[in-house]
C-alpha atoms as a PDB file:
ATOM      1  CA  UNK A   1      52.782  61.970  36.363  1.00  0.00           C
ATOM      2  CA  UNK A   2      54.936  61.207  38.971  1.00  0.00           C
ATOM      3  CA  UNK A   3      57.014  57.892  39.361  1.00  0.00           C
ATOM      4  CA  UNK A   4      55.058  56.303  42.245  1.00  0.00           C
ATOM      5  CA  UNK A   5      51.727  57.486  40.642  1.00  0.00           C
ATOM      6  CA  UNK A   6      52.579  55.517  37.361  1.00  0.00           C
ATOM      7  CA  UNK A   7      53.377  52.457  39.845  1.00  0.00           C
ATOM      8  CA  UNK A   8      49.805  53.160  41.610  1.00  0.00           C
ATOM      9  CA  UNK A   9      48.481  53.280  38.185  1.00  0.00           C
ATOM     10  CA  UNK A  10      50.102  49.933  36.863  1.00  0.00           C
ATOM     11  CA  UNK A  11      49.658  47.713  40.410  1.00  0.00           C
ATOM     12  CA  UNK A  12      45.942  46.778  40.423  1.00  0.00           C
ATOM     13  CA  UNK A  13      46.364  45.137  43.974  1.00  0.00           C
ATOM     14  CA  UNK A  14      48.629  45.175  47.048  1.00  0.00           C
ATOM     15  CA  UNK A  15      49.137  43.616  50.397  1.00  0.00           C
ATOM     16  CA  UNK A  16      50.376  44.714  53.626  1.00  0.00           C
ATOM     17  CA  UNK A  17      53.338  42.655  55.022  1.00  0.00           C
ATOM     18  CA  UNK A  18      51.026  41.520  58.394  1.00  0.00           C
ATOM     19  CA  UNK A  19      48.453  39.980  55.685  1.00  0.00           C
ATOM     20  CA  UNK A  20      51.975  37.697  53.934  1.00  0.00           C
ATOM     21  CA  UNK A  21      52.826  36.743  57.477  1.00  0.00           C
ATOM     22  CA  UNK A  22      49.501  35.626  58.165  1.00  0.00           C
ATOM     23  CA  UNK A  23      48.923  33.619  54.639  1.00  0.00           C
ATOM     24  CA  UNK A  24      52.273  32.160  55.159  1.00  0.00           C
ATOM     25  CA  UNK A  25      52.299  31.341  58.922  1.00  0.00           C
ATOM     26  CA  UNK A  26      55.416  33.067  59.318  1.00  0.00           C
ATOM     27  CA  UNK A  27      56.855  35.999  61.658  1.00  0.00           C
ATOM     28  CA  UNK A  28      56.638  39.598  60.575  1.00  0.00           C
ATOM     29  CA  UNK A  29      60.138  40.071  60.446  1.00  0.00           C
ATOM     30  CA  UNK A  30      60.590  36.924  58.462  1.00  0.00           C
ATOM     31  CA  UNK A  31      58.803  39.370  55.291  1.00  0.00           C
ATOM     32  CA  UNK A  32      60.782  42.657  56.280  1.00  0.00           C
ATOM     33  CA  UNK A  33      64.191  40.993  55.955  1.00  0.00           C
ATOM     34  CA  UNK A  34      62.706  39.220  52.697  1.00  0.00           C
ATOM     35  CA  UNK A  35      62.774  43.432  51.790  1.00  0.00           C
ATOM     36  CA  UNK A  36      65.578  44.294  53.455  1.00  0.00           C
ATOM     37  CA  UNK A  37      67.750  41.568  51.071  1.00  0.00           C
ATOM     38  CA  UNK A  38      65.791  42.453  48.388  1.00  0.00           C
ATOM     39  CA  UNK A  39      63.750  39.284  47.611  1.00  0.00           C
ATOM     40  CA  UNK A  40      60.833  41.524  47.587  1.00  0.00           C
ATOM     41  CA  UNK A  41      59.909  45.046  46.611  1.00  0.00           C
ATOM     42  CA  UNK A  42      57.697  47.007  49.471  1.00  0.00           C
ATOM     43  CA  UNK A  43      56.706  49.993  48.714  1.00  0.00           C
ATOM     44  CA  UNK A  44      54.767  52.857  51.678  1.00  0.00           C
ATOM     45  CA  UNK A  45      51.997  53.814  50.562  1.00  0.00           C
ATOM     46  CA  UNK A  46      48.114  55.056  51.855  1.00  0.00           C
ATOM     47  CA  UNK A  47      46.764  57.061  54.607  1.00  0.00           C
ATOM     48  CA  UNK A  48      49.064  55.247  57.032  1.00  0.00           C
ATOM     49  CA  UNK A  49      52.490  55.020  54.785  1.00  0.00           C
ATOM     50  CA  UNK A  50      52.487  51.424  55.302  1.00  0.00           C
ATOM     51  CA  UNK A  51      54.824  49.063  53.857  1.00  0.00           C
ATOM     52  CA  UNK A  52      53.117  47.312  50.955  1.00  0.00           C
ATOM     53  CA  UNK A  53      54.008  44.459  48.394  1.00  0.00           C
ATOM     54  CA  UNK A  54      51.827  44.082  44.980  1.00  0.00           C
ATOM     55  CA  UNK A  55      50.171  41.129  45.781  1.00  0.00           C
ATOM     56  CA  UNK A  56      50.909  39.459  42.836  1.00  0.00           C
ATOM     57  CA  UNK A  57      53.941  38.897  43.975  1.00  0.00           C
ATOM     58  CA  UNK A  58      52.318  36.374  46.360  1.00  0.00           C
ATOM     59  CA  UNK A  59      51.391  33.142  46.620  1.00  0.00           C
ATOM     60  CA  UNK A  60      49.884  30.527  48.988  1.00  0.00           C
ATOM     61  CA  UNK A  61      52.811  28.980  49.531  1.00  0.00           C
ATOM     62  CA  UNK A  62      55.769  31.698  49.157  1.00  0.00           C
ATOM     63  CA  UNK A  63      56.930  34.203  46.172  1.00  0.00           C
ATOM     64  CA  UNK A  64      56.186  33.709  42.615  1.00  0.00           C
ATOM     65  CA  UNK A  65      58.272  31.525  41.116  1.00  0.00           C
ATOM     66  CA  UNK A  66      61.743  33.086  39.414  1.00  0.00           C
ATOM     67  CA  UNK A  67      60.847  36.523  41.122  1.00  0.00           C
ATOM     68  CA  UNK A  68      63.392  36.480  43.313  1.00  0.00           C
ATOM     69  CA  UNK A  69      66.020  35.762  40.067  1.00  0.00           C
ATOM     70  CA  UNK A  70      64.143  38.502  37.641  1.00  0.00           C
ATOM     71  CA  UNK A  71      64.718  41.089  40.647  1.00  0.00           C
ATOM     72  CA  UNK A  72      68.740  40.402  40.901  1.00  0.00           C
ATOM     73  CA  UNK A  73      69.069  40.734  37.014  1.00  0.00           C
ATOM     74  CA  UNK A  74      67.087  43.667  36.826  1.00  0.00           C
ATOM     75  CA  UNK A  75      69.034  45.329  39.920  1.00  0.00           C
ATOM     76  CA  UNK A  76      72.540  44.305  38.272  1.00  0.00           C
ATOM     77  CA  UNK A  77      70.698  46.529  35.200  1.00  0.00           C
ATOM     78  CA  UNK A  78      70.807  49.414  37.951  1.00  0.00           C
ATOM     79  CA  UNK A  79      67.095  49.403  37.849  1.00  0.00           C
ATOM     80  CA  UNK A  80      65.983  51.604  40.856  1.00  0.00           C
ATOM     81  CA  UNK A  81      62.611  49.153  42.610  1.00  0.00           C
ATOM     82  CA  UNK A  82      59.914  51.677  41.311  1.00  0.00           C
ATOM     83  CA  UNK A  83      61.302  51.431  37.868  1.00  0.00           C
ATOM     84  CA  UNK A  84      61.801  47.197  38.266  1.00  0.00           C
ATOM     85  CA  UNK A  85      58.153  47.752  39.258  1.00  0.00           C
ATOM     86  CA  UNK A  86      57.155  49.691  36.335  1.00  0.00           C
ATOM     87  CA  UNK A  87      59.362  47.166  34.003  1.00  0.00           C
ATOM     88  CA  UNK A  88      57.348  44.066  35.865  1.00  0.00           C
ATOM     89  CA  UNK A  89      53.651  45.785  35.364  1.00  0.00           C
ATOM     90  CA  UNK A  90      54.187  47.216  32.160  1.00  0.00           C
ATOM     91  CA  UNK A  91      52.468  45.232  28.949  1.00  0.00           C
ATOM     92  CA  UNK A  92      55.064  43.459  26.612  1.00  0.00           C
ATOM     93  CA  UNK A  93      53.804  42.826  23.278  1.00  0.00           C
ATOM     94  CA  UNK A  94      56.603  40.198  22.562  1.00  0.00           C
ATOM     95  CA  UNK A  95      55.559  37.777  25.943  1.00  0.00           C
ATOM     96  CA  UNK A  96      52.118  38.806  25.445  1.00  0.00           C
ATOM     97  CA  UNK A  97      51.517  40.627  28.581  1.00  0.00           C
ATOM     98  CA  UNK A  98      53.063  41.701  31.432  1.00  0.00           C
ATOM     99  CA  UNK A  99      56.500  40.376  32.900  1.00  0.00           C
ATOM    100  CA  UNK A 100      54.395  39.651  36.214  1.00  0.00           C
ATOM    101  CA  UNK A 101      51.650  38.091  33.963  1.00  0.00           C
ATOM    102  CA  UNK A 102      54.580  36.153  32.658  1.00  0.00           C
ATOM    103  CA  UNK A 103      56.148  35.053  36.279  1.00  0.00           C
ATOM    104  CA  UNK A 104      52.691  33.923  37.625  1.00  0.00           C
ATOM    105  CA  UNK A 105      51.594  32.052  34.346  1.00  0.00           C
ATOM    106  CA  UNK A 106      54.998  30.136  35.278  1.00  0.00           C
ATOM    107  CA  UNK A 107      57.030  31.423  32.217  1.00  0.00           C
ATOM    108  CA  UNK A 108      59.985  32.797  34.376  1.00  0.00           C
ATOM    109  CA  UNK A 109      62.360  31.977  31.583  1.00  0.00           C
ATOM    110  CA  UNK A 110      61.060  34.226  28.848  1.00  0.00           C
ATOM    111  CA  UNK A 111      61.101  37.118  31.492  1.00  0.00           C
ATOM    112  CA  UNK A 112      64.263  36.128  32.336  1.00  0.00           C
ATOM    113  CA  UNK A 113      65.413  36.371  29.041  1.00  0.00           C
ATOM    114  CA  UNK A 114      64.500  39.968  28.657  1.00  0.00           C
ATOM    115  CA  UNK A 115      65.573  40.653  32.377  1.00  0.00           C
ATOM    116  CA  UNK A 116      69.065  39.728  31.015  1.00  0.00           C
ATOM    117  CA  UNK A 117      68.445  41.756  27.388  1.00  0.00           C
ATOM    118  CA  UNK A 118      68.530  44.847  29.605  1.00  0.00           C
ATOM    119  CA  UNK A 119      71.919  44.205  30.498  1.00  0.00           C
ATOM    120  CA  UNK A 120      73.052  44.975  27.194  1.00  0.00           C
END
């Protein structure tokens, strides 16, 4: 199996950037430089090779809370984005759950924790 077909198999859901803009009432470009910095993992995928996000990155109101922190640790871990993605999606027995599980249930700091454990 093939790196992005893991990811496809771990990410039930994902949004295209337009549909963020439009739940956020903010400009397109706003969301691309959130990628561009690295605040937010996009990946192109389906028929058109759009940019998408897994949607549960997103919220009503912005990103999950402590995403934008678990991404920096994991990328000063050298973590390439499909593998943070596969780290994020991927069941931990010791949170239960996910790390994503984790971020939305507003538990940032255990994820954090291990975010940080792979730096050793």
């Amino acid at each position: 199996m093939s790196e992005i077909e893991k990811i496809e198999s771990l990410v039930p859901a994902w949004t295209y950037l337009p549909d963020i803009c439009e739940r956020w009432g903010v400009p397109v470009t706003d969301v691309r430089d959130m990628v561009r910095s690295g605040q937010l993992i996009a990946v192109r995928r389906g028929p058109n090779n759009s940019l998408q996000v897994p949607a549960a990155f997103i919220e009503d109101t912005g990103l999950v809370k402590h995403l934008v922190a678990t991404l920096t640790l994991l990328r000063d871990c050298k973590f390439t984005d499909l593998e943070i993605l596969e780290w994020l999606f991927t069941e931990q027995p010791s949170l239960p759950g996910s790390p994503i599980q984790a971020l939305v249930e507003n538990r940032g700091t255990e994820v954090k924790r291990r975010a940080q454990a792979e730096l050793i």
